[in-house]
C-alpha atoms as a PDB file:
ATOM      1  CA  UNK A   1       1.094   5.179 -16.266  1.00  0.00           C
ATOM      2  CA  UNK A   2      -2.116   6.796 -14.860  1.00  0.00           C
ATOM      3  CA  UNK A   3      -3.288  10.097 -16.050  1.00  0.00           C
ATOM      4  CA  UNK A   4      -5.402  12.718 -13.883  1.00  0.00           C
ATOM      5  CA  UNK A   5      -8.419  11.703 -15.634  1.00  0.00           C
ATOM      6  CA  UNK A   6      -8.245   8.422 -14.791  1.00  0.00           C
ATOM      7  CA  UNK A   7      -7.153   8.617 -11.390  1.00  0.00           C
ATOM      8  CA  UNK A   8      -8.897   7.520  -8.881  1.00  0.00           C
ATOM      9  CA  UNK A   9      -7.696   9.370  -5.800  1.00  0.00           C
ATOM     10  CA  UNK A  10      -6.994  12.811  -7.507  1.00  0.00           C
ATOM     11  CA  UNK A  11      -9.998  14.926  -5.054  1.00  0.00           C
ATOM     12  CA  UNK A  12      -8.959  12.320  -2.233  1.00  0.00           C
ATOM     13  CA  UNK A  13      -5.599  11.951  -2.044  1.00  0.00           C
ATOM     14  CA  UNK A  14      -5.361  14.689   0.670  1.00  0.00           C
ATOM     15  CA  UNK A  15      -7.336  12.502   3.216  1.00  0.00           C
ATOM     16  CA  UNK A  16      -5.289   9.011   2.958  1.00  0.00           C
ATOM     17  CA  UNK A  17      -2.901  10.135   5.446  1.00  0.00           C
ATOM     18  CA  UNK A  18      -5.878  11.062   8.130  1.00  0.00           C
ATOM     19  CA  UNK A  19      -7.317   7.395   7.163  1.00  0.00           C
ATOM     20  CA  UNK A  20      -3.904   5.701   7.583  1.00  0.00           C
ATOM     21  CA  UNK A  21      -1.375   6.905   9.731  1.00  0.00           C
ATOM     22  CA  UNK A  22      -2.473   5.964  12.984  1.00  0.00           C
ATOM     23  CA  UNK A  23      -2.133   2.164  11.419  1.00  0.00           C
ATOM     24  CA  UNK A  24       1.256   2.879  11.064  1.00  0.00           C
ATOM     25  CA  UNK A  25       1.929   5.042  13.878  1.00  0.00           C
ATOM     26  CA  UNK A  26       0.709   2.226  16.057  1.00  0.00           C
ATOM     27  CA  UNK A  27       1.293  -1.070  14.088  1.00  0.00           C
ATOM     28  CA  UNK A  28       2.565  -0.962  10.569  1.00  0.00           C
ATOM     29  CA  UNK A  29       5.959   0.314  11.465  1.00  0.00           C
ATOM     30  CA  UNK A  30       6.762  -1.971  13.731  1.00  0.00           C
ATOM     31  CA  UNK A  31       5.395  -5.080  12.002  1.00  0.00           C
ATOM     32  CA  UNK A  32       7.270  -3.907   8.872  1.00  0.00           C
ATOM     33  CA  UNK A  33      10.534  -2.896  10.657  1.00  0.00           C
ATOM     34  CA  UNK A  34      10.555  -6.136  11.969  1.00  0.00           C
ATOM     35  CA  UNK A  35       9.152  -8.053   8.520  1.00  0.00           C
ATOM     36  CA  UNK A  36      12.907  -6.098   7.481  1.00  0.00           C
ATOM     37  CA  UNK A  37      15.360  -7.438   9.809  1.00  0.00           C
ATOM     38  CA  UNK A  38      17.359  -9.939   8.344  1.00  0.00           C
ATOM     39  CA  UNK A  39      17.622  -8.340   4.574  1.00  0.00           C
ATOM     40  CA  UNK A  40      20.664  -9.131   3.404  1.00  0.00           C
ATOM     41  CA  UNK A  41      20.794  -5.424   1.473  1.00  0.00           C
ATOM     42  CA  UNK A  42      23.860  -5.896  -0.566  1.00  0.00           C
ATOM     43  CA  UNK A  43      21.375  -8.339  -2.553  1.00  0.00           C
ATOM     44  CA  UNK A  44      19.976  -5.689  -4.502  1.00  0.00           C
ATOM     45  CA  UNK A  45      17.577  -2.707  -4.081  1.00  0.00           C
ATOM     46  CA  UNK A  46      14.474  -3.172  -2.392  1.00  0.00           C
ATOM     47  CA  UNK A  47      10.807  -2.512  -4.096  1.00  0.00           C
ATOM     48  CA  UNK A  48       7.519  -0.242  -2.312  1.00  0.00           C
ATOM     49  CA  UNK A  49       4.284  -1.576  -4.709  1.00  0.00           C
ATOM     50  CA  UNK A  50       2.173   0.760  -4.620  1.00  0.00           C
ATOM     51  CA  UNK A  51       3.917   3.263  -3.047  1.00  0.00           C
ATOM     52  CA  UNK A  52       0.974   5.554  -1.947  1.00  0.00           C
ATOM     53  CA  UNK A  53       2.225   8.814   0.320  1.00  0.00           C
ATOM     54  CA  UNK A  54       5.415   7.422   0.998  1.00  0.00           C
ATOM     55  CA  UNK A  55       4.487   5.836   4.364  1.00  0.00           C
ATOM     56  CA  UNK A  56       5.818   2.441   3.675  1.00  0.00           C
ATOM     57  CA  UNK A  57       9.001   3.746   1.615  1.00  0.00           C
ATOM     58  CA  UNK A  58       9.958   6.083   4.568  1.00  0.00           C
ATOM     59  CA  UNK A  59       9.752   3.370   6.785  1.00  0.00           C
ATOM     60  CA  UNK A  60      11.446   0.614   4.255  1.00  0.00           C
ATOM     61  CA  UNK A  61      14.474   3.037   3.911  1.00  0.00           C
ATOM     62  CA  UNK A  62      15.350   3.830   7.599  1.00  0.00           C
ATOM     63  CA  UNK A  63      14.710  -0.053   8.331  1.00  0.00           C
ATOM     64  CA  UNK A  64      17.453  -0.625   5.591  1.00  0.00           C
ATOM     65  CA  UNK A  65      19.363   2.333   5.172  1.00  0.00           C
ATOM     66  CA  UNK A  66      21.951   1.449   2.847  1.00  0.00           C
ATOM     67  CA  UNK A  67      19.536   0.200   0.177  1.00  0.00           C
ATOM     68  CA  UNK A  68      18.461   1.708  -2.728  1.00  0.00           C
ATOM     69  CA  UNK A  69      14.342   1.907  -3.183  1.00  0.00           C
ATOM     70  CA  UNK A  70      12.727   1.682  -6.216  1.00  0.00           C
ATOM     71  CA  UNK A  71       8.810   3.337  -5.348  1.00  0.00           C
ATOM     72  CA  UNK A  72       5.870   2.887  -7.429  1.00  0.00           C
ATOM     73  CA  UNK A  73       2.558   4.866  -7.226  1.00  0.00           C
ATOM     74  CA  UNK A  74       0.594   5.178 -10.292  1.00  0.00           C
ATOM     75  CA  UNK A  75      -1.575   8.211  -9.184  1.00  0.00           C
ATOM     76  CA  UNK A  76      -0.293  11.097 -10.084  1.00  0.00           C
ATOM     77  CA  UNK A  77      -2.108  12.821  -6.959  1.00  0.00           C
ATOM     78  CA  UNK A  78      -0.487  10.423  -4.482  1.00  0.00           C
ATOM     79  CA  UNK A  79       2.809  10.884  -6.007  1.00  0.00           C
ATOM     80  CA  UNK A  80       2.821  14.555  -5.502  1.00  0.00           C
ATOM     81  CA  UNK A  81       2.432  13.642  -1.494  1.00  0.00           C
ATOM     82  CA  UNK A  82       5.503  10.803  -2.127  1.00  0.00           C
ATOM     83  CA  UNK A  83       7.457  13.307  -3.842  1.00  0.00           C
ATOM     84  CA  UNK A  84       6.737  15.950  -1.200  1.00  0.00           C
ATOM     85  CA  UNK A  85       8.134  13.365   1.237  1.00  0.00           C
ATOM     86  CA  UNK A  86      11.110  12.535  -0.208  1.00  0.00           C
ATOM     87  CA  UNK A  87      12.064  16.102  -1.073  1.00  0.00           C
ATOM     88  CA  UNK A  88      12.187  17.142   2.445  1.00  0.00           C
ATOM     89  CA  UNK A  89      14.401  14.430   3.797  1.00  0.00           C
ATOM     90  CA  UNK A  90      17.572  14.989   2.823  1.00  0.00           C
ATOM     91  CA  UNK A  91      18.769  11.086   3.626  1.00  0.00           C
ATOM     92  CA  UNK A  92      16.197   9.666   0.763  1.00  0.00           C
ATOM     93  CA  UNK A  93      16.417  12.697  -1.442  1.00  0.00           C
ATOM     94  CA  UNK A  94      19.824  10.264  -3.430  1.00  0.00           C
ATOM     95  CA  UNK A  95      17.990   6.960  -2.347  1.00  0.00           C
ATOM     96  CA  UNK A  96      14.593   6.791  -3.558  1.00  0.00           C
ATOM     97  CA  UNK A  97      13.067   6.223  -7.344  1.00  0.00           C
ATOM     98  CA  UNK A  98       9.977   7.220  -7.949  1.00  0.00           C
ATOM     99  CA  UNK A  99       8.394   5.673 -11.302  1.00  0.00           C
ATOM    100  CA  UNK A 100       4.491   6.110 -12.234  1.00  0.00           C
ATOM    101  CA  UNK A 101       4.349   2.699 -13.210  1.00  0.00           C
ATOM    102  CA  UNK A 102       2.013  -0.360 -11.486  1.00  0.00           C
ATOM    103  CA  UNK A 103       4.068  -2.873  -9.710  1.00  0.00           C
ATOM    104  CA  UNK A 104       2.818  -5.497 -12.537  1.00  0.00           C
ATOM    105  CA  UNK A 105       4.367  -3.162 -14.890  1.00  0.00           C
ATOM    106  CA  UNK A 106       7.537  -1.767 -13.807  1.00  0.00           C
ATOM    107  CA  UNK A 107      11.069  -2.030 -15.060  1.00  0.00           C
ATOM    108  CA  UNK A 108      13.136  -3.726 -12.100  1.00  0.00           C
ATOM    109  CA  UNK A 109      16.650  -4.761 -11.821  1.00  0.00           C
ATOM    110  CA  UNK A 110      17.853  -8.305 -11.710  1.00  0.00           C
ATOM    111  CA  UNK A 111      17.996  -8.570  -8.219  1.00  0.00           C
ATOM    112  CA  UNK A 112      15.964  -7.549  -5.112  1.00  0.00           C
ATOM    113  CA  UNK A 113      16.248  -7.852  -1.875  1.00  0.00           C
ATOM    114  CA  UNK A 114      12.844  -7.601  -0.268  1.00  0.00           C
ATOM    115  CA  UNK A 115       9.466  -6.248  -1.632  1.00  0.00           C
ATOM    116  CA  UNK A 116       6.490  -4.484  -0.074  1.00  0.00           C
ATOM    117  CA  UNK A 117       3.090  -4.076  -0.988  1.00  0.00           C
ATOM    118  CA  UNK A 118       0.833  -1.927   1.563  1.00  0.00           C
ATOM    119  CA  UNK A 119      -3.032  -1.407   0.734  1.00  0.00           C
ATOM    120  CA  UNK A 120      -2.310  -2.358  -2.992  1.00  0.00           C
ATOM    121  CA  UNK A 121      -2.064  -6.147  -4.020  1.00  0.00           C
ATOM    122  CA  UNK A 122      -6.046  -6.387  -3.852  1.00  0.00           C
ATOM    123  CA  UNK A 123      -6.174  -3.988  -6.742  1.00  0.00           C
ATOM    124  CA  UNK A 124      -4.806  -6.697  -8.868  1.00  0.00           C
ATOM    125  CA  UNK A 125      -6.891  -9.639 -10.025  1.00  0.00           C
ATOM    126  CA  UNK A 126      -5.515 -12.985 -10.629  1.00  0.00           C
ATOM    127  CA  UNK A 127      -3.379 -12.620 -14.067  1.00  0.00           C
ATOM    128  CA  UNK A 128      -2.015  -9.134 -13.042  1.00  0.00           C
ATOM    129  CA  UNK A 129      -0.852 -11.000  -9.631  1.00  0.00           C
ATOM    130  CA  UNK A 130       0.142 -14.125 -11.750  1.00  0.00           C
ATOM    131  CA  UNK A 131       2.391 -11.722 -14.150  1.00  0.00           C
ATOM    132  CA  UNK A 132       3.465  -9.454 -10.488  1.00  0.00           C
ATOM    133  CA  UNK A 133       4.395 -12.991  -8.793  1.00  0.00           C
ATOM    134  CA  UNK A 134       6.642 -13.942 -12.205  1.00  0.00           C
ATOM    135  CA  UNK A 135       8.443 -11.127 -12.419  1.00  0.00           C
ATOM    136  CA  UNK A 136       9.172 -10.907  -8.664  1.00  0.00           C
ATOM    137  CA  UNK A 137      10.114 -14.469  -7.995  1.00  0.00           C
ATOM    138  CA  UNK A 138      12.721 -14.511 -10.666  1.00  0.00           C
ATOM    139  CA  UNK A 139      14.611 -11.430  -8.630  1.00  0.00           C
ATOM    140  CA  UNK A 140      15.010 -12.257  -4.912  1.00  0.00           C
ATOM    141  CA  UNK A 141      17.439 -14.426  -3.254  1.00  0.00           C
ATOM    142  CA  UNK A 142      16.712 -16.819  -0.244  1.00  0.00           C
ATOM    143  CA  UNK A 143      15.732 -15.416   2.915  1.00  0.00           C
ATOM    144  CA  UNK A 144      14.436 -11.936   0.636  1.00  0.00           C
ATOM    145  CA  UNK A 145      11.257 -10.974   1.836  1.00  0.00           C
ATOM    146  CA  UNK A 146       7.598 -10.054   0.322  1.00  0.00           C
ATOM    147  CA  UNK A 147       5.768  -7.771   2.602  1.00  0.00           C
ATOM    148  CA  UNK A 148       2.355  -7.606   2.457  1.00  0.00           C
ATOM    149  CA  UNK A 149      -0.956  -6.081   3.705  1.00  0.00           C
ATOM    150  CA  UNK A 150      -3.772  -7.705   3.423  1.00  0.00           C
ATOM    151  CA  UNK A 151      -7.707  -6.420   3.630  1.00  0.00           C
ATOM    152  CA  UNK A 152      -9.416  -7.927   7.021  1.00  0.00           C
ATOM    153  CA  UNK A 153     -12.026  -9.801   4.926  1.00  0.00           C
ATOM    154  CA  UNK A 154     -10.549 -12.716   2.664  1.00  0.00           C
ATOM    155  CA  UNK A 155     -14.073 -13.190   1.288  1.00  0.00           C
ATOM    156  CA  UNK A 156     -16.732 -10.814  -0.326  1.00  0.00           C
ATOM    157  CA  UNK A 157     -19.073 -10.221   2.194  1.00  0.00           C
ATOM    158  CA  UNK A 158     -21.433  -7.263   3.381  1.00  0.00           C
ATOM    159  CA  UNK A 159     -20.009  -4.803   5.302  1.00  0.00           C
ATOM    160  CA  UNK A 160     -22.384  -2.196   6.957  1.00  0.00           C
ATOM    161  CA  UNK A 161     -21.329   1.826   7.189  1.00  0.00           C
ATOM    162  CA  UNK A 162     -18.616   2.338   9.306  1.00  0.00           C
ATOM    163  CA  UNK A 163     -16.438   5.365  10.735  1.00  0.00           C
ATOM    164  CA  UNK A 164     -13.193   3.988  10.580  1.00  0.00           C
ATOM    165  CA  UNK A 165     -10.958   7.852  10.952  1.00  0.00           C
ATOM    166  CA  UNK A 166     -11.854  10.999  12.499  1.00  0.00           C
ATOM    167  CA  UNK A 167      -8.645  13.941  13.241  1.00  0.00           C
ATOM    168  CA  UNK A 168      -8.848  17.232  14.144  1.00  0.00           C
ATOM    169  CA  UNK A 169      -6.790  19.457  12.181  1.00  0.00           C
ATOM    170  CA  UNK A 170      -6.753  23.482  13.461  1.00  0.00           C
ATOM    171  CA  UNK A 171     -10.477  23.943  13.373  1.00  0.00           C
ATOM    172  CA  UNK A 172     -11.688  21.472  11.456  1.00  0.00           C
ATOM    173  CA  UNK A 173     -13.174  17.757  11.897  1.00  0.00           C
ATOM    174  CA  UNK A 174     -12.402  15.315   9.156  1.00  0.00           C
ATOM    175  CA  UNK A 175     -14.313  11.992   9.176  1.00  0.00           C
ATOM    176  CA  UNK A 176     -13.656   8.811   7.104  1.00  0.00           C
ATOM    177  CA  UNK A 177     -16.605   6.130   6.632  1.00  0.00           C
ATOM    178  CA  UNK A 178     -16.909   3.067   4.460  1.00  0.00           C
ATOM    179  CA  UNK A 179     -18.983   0.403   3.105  1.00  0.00           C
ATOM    180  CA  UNK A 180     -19.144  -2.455   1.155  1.00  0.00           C
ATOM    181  CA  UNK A 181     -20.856  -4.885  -0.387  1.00  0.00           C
ATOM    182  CA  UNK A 182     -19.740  -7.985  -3.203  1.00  0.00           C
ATOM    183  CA  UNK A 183     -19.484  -7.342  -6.656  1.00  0.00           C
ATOM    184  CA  UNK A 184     -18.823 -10.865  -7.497  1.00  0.00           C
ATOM    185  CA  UNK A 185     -17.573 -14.073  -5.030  1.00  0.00           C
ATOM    186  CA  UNK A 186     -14.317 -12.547  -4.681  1.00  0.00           C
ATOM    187  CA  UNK A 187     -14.620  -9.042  -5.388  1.00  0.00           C
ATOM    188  CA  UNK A 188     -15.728  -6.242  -3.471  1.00  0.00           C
ATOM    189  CA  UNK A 189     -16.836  -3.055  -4.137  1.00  0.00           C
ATOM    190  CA  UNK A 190     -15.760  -0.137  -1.111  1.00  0.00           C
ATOM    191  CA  UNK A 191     -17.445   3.254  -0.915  1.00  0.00           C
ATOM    192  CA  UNK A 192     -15.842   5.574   1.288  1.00  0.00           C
ATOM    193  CA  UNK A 193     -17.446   9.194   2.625  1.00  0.00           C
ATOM    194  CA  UNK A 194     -14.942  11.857   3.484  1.00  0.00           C
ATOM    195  CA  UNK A 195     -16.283  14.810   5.198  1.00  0.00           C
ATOM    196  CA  UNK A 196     -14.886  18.101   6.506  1.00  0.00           C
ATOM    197  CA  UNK A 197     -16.862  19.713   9.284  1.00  0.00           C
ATOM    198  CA  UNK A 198     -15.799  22.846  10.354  1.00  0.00           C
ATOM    199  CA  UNK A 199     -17.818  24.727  13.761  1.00  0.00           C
ATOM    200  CA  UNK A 200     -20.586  21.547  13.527  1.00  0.00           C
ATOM    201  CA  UNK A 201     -21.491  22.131   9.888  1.00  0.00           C
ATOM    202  CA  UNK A 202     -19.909  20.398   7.048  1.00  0.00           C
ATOM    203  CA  UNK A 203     -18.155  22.002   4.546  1.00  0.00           C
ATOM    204  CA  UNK A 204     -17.365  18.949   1.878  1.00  0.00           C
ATOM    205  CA  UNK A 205     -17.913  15.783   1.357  1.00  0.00           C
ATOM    206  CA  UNK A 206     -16.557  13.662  -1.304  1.00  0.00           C
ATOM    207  CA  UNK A 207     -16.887  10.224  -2.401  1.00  0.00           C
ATOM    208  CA  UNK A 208     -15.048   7.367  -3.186  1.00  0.00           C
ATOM    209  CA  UNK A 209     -15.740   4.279  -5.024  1.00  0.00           C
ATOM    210  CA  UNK A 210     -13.088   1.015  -5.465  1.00  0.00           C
ATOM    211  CA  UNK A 211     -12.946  -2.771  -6.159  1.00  0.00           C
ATOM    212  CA  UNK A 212     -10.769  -4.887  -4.264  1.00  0.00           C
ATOM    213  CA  UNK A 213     -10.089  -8.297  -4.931  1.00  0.00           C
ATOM    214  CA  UNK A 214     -10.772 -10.751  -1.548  1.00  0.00           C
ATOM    215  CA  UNK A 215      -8.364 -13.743  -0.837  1.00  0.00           C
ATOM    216  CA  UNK A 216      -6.220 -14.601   2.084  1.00  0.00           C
ATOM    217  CA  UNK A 217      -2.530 -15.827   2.716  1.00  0.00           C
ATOM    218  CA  UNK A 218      -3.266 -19.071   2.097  1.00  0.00           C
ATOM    219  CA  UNK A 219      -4.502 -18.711  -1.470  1.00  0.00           C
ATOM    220  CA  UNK A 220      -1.041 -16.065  -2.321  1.00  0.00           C
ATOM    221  CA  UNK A 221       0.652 -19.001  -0.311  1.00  0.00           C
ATOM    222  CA  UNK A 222      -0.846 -20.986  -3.472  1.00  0.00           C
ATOM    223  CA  UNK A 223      -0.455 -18.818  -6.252  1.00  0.00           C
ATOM    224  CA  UNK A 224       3.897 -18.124  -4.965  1.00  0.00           C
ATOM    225  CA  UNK A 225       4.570 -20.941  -4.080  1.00  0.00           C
ATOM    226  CA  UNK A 226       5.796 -19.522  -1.069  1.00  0.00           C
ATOM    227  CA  UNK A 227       5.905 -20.216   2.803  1.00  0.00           C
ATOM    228  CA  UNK A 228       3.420 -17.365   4.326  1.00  0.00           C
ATOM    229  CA  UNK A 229       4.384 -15.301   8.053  1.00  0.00           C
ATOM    230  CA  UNK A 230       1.486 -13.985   9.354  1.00  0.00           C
ATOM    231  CA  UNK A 231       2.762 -10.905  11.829  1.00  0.00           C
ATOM    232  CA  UNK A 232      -1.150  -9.285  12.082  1.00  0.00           C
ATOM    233  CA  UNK A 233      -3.974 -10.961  10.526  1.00  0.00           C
ATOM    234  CA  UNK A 234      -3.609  -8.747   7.544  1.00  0.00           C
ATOM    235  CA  UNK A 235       0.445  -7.702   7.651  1.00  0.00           C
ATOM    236  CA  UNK A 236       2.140 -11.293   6.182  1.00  0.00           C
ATOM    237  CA  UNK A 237       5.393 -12.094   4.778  1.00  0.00           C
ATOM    238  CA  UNK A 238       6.365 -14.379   2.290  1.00  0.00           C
ATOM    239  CA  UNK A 239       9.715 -15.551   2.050  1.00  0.00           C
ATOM    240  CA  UNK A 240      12.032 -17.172  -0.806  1.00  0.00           C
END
């Protein structure tokens, strides 16, 4: 469990939907929709790592509606937005568990019947994936499904300033920019800018700093044993 001093998205979490849902407006929901389509939902319930705002949980519950979800989102700030979510649809209000725990970490049942992980798994180095991938493996049936989202670089690398969101909201202008640079071979460190401009002039900006672990499908191919789907370059599932 994460408290508020420790979290890491507690003056940000308002943004991550400006950042993100265009992604899944435009890609995300369909990829995962169809990553989705042939779970076998009497299996089990199905898992959301990392659980965020709730994107990927609202989508993994209408793509499987009579499945149970088990959500976890270790910031307390990004669970207020998944909560939020959940309490104003009435169809995932008696379907959805939300637990502050990381996906490493949590209590599952015996049995699930798919998995997703979206903008989370590179938070994990190698034994907290080694420990997620135990856990996990032990639970699904053939033909269950890992979902996963991947970062676009599988190798720590220089990445120069980049705008990579800008909305409108009422009358103000909200931009998103990152940068990043390698900490070590496989781990990179992010900053991200988020400013709120309001008649030309900016109002706030706040700053954000995270590590991300780099690898691609082939090496999570490695570590699960597992045959890897790529549906995007960065959206893959794995399958038991």
């Amino acid at each position: 469990m994460m408290d508020d001093s420790t979290d890491a998205y507690l003056h940000v979490a308002e943004f991550y939907d400006l950042l993100s849902q265009p992604h899944w407006d435009h890609i995300a929901t369909e990829m995962l929709t169809k990553a989705l389509a042939d779970v076998d939902p009497s299996i089990g319930p199905a898992l959301d790592m990392g659980a965020g705002t709730g994107q990927a949980t609202e989508v993994l519950a209408e793509a499987l509606p009579d499945t149970q979800v088990i959500a976890t989102e270790p910031s307390p700030a990004m669970r207020i937005a998944l909560t939020s979510r959940v309490v104003h649809n009435s169809d995932l209000q008696p379907r959805i568990t939300i637990l502050p725990d990381r996906a490493q970490d949590v209590a599952l049942p015996d049995r699930l019947c798919a998995v997703v992980g979206f903008g989370m798994i590179g938070y994990l180095d190698g034994a907290a994936r080694a420990k997620l991938w135990g856990r996990l493996l032990d639970r699904l049936r053939p033909g269950a499904p890992i979902v996963l989202e991947l970062m676009a670089l599988s190798t720590a690398q220089q990445m120069a300033p980049a705008r990579i969101a800008r909305r409108t909201i009422g009358e103000q202008e909200y931009d998103v920019w990152m940068r990043g640079e390698p900490a070590t071979p496989d781990l990179m460190r992010y900053a991200s800018t988020f400013t709120v401009s309001r008649h030309g002039r900016v109002v706030r900006r706040l700053q954000l700093e995270q590590e991300w672990y780099t690898f691609g499908a082939e090496q999570l191919e490695r570590e699960t044993g597992l045959p890897v789907r790529k549906l995007t370059n960065e959206i893959i599932v794995l399958t038991r």
